[in-house]
C-alpha atoms as a PDB file:
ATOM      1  CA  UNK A   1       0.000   0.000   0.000  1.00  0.00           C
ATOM      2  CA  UNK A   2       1.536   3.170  -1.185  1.00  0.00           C
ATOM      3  CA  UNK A   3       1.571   6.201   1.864  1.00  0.00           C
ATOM      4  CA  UNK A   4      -1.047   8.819   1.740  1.00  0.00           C
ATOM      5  CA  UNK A   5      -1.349  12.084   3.427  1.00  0.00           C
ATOM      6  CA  UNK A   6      -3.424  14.788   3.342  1.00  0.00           C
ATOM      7  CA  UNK A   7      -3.048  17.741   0.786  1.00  0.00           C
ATOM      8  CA  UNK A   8      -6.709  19.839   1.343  1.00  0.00           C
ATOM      9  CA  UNK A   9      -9.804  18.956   2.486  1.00  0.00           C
ATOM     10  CA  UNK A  10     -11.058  17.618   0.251  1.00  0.00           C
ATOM     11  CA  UNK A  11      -8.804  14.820  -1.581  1.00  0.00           C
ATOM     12  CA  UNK A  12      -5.037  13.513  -0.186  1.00  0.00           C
ATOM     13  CA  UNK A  13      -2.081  12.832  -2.475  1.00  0.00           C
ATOM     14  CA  UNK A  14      -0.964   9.327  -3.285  1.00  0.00           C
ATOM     15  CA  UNK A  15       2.460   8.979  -2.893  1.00  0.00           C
ATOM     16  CA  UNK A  16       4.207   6.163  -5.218  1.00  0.00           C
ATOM     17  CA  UNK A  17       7.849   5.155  -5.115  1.00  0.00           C
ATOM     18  CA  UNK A  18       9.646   4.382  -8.263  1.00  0.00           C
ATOM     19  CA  UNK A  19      13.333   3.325  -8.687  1.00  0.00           C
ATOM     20  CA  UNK A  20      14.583   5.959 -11.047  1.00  0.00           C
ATOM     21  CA  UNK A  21      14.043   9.049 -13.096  1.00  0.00           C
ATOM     22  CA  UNK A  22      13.371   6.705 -16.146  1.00  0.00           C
ATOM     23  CA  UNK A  23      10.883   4.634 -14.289  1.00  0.00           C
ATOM     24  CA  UNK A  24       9.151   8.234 -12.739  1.00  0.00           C
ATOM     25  CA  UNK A  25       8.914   9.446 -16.285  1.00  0.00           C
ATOM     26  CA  UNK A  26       7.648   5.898 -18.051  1.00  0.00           C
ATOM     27  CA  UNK A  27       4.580   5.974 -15.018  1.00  0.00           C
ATOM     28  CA  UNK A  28       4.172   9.465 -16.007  1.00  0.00           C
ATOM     29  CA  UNK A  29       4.097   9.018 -19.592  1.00  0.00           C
ATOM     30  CA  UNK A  30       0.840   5.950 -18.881  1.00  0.00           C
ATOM     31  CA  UNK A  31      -0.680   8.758 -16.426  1.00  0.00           C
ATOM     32  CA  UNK A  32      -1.172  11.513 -19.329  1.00  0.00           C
ATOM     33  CA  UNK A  33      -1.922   8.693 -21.771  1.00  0.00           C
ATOM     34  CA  UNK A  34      -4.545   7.523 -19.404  1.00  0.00           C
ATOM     35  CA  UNK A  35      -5.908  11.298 -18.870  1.00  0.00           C
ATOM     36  CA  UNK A  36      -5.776  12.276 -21.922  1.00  0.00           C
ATOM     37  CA  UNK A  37      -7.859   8.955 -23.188  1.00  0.00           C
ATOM     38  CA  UNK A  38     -10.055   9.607 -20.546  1.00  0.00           C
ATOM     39  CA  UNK A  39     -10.762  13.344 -21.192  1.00  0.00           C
ATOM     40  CA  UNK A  40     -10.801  12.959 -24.983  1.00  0.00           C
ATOM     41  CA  UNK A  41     -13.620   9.967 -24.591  1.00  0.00           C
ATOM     42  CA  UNK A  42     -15.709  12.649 -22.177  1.00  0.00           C
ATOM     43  CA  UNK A  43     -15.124  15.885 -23.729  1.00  0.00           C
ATOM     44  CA  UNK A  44     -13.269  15.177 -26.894  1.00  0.00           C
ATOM     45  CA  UNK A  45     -10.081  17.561 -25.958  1.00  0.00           C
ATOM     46  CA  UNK A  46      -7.364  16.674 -23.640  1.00  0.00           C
ATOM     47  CA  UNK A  47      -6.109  20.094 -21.309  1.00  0.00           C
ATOM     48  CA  UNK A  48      -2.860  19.376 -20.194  1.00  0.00           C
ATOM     49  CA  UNK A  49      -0.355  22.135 -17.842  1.00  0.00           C
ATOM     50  CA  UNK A  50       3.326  21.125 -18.634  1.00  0.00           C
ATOM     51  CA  UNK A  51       5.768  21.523 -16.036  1.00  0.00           C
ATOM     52  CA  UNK A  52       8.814  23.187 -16.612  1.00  0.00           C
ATOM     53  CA  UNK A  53      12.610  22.089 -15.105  1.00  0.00           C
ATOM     54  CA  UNK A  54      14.750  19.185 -15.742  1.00  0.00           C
ATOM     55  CA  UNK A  55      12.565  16.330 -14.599  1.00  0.00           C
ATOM     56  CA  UNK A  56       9.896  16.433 -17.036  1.00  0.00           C
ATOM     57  CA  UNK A  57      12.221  16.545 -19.816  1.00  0.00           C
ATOM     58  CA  UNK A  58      12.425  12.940 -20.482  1.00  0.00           C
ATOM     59  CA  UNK A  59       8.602  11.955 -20.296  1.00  0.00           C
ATOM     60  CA  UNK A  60       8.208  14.256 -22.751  1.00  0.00           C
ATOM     61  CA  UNK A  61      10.722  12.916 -24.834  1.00  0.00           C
ATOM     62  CA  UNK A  62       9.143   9.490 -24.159  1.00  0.00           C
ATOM     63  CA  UNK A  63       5.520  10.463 -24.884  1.00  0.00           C
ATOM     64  CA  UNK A  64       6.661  12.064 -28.260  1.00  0.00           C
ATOM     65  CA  UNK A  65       7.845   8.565 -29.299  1.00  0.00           C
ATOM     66  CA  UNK A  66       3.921   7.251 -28.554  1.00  0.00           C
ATOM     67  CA  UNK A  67       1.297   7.835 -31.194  1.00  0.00           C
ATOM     68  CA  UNK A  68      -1.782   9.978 -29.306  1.00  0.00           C
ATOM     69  CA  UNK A  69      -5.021  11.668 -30.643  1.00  0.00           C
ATOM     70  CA  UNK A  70      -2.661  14.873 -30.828  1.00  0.00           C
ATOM     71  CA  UNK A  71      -5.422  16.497 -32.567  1.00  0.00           C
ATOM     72  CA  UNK A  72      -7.635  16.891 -29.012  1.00  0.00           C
ATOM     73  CA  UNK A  73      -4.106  18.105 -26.649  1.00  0.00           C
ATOM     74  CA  UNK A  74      -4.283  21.248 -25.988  1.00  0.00           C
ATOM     75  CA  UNK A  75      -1.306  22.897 -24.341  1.00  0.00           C
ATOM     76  CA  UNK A  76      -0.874  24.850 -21.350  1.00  0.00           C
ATOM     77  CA  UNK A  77       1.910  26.020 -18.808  1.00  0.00           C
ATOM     78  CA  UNK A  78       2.525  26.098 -15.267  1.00  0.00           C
ATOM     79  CA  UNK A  79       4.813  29.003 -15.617  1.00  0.00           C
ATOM     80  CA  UNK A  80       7.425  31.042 -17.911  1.00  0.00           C
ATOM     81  CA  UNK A  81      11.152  32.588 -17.102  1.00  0.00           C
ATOM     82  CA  UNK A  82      10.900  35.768 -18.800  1.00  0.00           C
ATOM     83  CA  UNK A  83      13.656  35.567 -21.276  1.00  0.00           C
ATOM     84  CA  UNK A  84      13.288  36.721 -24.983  1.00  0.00           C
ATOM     85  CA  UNK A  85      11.566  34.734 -27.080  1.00  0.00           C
ATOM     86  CA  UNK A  86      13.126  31.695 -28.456  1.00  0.00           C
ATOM     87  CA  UNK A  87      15.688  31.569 -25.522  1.00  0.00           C
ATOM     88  CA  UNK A  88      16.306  27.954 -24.887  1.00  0.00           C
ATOM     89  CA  UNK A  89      15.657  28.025 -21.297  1.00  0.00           C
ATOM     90  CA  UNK A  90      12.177  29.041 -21.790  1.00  0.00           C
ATOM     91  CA  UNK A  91      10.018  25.852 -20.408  1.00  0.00           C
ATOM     92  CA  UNK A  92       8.326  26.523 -23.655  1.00  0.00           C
ATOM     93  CA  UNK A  93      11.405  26.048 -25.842  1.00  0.00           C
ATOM     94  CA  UNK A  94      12.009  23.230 -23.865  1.00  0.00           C
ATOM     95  CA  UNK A  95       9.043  21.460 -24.036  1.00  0.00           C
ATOM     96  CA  UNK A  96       9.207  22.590 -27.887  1.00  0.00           C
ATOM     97  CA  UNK A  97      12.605  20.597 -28.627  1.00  0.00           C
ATOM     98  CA  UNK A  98      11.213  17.438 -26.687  1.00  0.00           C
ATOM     99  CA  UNK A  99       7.397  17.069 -27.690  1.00  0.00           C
ATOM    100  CA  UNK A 100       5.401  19.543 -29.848  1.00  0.00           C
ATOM    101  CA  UNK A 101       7.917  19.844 -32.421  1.00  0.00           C
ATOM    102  CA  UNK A 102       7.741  16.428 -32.647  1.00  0.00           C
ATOM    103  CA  UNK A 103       4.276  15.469 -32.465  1.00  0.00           C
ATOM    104  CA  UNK A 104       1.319  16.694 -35.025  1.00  0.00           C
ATOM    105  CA  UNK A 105      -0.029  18.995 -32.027  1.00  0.00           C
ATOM    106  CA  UNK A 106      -1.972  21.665 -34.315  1.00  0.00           C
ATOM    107  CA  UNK A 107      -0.224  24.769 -33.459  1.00  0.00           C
ATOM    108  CA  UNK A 108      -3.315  27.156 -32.463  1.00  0.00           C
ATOM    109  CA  UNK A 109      -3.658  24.043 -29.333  1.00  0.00           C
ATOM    110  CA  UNK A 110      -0.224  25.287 -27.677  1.00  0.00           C
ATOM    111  CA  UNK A 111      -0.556  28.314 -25.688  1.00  0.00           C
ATOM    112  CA  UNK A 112       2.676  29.567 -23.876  1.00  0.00           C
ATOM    113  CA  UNK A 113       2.466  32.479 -21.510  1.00  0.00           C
ATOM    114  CA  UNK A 114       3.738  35.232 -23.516  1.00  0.00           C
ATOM    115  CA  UNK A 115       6.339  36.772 -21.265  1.00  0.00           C
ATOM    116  CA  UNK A 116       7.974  38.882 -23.626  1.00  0.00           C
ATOM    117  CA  UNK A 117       4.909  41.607 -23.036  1.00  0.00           C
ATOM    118  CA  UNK A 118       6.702  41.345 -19.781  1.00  0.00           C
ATOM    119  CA  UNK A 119       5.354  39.943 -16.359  1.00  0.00           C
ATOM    120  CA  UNK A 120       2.234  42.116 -15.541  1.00  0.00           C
ATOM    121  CA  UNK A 121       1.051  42.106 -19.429  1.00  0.00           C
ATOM    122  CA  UNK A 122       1.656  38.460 -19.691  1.00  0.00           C
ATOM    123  CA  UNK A 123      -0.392  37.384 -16.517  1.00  0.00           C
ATOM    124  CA  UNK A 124      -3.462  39.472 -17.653  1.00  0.00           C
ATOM    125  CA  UNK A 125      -3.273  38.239 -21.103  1.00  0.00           C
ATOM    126  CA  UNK A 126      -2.830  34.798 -19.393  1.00  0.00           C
ATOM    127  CA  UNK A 127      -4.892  35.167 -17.599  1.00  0.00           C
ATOM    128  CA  UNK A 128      -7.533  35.381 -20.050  1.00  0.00           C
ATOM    129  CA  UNK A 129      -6.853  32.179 -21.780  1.00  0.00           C
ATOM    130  CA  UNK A 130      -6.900  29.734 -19.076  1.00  0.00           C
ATOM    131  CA  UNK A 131      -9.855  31.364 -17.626  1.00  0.00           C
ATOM    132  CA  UNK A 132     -11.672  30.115 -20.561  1.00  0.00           C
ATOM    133  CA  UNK A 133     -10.801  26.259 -20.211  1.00  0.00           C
ATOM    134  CA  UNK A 134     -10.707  25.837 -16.604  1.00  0.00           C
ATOM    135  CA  UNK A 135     -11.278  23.078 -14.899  1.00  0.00           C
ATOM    136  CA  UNK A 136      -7.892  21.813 -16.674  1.00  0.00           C
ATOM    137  CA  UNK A 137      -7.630  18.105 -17.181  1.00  0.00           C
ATOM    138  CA  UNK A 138      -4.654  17.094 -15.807  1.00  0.00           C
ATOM    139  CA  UNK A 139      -1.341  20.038 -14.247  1.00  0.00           C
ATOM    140  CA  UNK A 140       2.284  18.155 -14.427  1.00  0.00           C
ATOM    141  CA  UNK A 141       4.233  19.703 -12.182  1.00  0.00           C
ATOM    142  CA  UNK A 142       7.384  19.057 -10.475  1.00  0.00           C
ATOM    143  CA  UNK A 143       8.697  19.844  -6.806  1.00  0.00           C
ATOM    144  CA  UNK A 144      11.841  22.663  -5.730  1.00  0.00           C
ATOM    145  CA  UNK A 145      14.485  22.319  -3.085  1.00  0.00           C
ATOM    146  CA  UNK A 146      12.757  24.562  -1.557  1.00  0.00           C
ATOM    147  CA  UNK A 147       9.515  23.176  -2.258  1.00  0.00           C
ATOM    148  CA  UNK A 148       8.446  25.532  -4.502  1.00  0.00           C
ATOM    149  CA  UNK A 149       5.948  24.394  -7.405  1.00  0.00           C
ATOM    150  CA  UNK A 150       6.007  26.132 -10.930  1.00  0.00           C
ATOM    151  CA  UNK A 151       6.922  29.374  -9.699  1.00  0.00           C
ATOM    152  CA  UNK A 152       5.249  29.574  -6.627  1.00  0.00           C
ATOM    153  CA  UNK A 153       7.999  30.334  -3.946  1.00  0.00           C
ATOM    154  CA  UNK A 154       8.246  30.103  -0.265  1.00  0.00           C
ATOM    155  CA  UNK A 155       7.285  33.393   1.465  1.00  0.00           C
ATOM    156  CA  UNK A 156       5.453  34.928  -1.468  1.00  0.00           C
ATOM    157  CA  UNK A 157       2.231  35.885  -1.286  1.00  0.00           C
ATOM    158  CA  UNK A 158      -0.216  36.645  -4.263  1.00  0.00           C
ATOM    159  CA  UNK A 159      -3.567  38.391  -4.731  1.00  0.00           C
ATOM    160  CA  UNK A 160      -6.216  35.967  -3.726  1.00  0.00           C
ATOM    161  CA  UNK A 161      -8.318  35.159  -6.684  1.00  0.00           C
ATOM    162  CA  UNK A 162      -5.449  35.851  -9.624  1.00  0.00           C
ATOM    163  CA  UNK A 163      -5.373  32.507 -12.025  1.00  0.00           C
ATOM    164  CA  UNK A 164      -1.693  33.724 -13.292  1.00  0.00           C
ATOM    165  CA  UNK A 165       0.676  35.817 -11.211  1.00  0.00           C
ATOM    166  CA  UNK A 166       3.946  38.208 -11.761  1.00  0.00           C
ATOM    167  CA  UNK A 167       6.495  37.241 -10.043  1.00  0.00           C
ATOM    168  CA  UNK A 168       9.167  39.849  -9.483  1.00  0.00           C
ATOM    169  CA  UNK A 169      11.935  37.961  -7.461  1.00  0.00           C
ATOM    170  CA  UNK A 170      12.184  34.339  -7.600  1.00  0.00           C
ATOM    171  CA  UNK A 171      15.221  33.263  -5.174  1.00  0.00           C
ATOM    172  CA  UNK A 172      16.783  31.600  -8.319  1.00  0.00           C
ATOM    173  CA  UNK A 173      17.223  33.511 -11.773  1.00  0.00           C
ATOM    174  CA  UNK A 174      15.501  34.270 -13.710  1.00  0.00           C
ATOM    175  CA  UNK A 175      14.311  36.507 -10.930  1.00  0.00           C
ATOM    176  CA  UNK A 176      11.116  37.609 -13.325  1.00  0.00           C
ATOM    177  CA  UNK A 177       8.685  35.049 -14.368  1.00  0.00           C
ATOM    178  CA  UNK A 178       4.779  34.532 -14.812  1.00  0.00           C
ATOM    179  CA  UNK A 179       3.002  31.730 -13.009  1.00  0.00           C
ATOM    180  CA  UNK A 180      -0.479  30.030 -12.665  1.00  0.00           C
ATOM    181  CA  UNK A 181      -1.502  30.717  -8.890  1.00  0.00           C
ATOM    182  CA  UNK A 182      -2.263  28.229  -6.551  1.00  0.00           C
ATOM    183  CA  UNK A 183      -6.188  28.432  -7.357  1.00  0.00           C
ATOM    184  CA  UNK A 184      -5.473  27.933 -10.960  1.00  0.00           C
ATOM    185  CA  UNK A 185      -3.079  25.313 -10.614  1.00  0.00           C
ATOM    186  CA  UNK A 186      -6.245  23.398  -8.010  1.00  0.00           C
ATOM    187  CA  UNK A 187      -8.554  23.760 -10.681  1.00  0.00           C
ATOM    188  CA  UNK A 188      -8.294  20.704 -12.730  1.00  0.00           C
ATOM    189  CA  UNK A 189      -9.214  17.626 -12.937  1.00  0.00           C
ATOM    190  CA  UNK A 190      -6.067  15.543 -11.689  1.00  0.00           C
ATOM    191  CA  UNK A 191      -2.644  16.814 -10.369  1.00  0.00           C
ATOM    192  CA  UNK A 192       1.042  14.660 -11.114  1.00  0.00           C
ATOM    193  CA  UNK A 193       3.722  15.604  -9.237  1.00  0.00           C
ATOM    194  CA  UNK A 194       7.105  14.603 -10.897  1.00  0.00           C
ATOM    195  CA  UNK A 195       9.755  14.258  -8.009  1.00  0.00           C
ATOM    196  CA  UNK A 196      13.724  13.015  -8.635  1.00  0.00           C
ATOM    197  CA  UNK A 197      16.847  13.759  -7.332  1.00  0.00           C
ATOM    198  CA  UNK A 198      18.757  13.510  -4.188  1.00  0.00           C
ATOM    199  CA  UNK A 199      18.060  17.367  -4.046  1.00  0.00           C
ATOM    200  CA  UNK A 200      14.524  17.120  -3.382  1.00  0.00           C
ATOM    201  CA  UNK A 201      14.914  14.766  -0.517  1.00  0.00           C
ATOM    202  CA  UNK A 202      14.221  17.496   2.379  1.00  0.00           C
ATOM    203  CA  UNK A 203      11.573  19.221   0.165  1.00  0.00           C
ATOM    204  CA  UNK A 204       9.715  15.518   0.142  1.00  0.00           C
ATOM    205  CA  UNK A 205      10.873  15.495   4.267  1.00  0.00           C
ATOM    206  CA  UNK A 206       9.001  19.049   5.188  1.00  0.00           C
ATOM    207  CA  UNK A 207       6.234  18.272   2.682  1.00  0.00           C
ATOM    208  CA  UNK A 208       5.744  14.546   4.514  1.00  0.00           C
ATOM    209  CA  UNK A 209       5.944  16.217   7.724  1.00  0.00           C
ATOM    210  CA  UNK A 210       2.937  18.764   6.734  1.00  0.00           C
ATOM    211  CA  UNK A 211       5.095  21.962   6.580  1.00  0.00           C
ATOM    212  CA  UNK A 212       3.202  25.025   4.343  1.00  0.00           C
ATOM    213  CA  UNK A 213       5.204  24.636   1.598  1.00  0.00           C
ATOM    214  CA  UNK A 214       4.031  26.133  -2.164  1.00  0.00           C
ATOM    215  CA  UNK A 215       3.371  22.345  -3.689  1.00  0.00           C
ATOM    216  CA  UNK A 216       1.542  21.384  -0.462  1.00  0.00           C
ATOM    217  CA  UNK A 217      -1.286  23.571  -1.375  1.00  0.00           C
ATOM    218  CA  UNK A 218      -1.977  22.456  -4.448  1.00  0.00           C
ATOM    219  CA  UNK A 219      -5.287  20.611  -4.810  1.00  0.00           C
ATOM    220  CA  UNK A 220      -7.360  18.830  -7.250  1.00  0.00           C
ATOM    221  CA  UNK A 221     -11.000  18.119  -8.087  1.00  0.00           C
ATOM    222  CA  UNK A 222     -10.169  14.319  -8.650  1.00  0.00           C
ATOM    223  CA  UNK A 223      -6.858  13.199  -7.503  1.00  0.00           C
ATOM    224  CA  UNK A 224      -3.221  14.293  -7.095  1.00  0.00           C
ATOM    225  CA  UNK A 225      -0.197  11.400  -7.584  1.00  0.00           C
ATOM    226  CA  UNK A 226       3.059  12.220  -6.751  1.00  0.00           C
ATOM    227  CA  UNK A 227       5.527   9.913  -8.827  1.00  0.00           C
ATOM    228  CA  UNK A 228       9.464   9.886  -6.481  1.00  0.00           C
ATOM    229  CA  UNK A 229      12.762   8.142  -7.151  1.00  0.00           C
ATOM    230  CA  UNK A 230      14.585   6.418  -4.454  1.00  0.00           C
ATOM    231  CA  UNK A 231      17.680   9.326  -4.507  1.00  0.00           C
ATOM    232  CA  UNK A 232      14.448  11.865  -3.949  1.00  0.00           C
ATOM    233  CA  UNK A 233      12.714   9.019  -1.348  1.00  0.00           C
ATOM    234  CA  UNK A 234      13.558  10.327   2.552  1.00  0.00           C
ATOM    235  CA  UNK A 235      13.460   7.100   5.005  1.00  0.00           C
ATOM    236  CA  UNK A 236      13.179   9.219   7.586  1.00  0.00           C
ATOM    237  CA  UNK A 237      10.035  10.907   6.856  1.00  0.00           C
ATOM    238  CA  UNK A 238       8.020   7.914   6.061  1.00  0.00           C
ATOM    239  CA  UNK A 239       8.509   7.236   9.930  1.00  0.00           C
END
């Protein structure tokens, strides 16, 4: 039986231990599949948030290898670094090079947060898109050293209400981004958290042991599965 704990009141996160990053991003990979066949069948589109950072990199890489109604995804992001367009470490250039450049995605279905209006512009014009599709299916996102989630830091606070968010200092450049908010990232469907790395091992600790942390306080209408490698896997805080 996999560990549970609670996340909100109203659903608690299933924790599931994997060996490796490959094995984290092969379940992730049949977790979208799954979603995505399941939202398709219901409401014949598939809303998906992509997560940006290292981890997701190669589930994307494996689901571009898979052959999927790509016609129904639609596209979405967690957050942006606000670097000119094209930079390669946008999480949209990113998730460019390893999936919708390589997939028949129809190009009006990808919507990345367009940061180079700059942070304010970009959350109001954002904010306007995903406002129009919420609940979302199914938000990837992956967990911080810090325990941050998409760009949701420790110690920041955002307007209440705001689906997409400036955020002026992050603690780790880019110190400009954009961002979902917390109540944007909760409204969908189902929530994956994608966690590796001996790095994230006293994130996974504080978040075990209940602390407030940013991906703590994500929630979900459905459920929320949080996919961990052994290097990321604390003994301790399974106590």
């Amino acid at each position: 039986m996999t560990p549970r704990e609670s996340v909100d009141n109203r659903i608690t996160a299933s924790w599931h231990l994997l060996n490796d990053d490959r094995a984290v991003a092969e379940a992730a990979c049949t977790c979208i599949e799954q979603a995505a066949s399941d939202a398709i069948r219901s409401r014949n589109r598939f809303n998906l948030v992509l997560a940006g950072g290292s981890t997701p990199i190669r589930c994307y890489r494996l689901l571009s290898e898979h052959s999927n109604d790509w016609s129904r995804w639609h596209l979405y992001f967690g957050d942006e670094r606000c670097l000119a367009a094209g930079d390669p470490q946008r999480n949209s250039s990113i998730a460019a090079e390893t999936l919708y450049h390589r997939v028949p995605i129809p190009a009006h279905q990808i919507h990345p947060i367009p940061v180079e209006m700059g942070a304010e512009a970009a959350a109001r014009s954002y904010a306007a898109i995903v406002g129009k599709v919420l609940p979302f299916d199914l938000v990837l996102l992956g967990l911080g050293e810090d325990g941050h989630t998409a760009s949701l830091f420790p110690g920041h606070h955002h307007p209440e209400g705001s689906l997409v968010v400036p955020v002026r200092s992050a603690p780790k450049p880019p110190r400009e981004r954009v961002s979902l908010s917390t109540a944007a990232l909760s409204s969908c469907r189902r929530v994956l958290f994608l966690v590796t790395g001996e790095e994230k091992r006293d994130a996974v600790s504080r978040w075990r042991r209940r602390e407030p942390l940013p991906a703590a306080g994500i929630g979900a209408l459905e459920n929320i599965t949080v996919f961990v490698d052994r290097v990321a896997w604390s003994a301790i805080c399974w106590k």
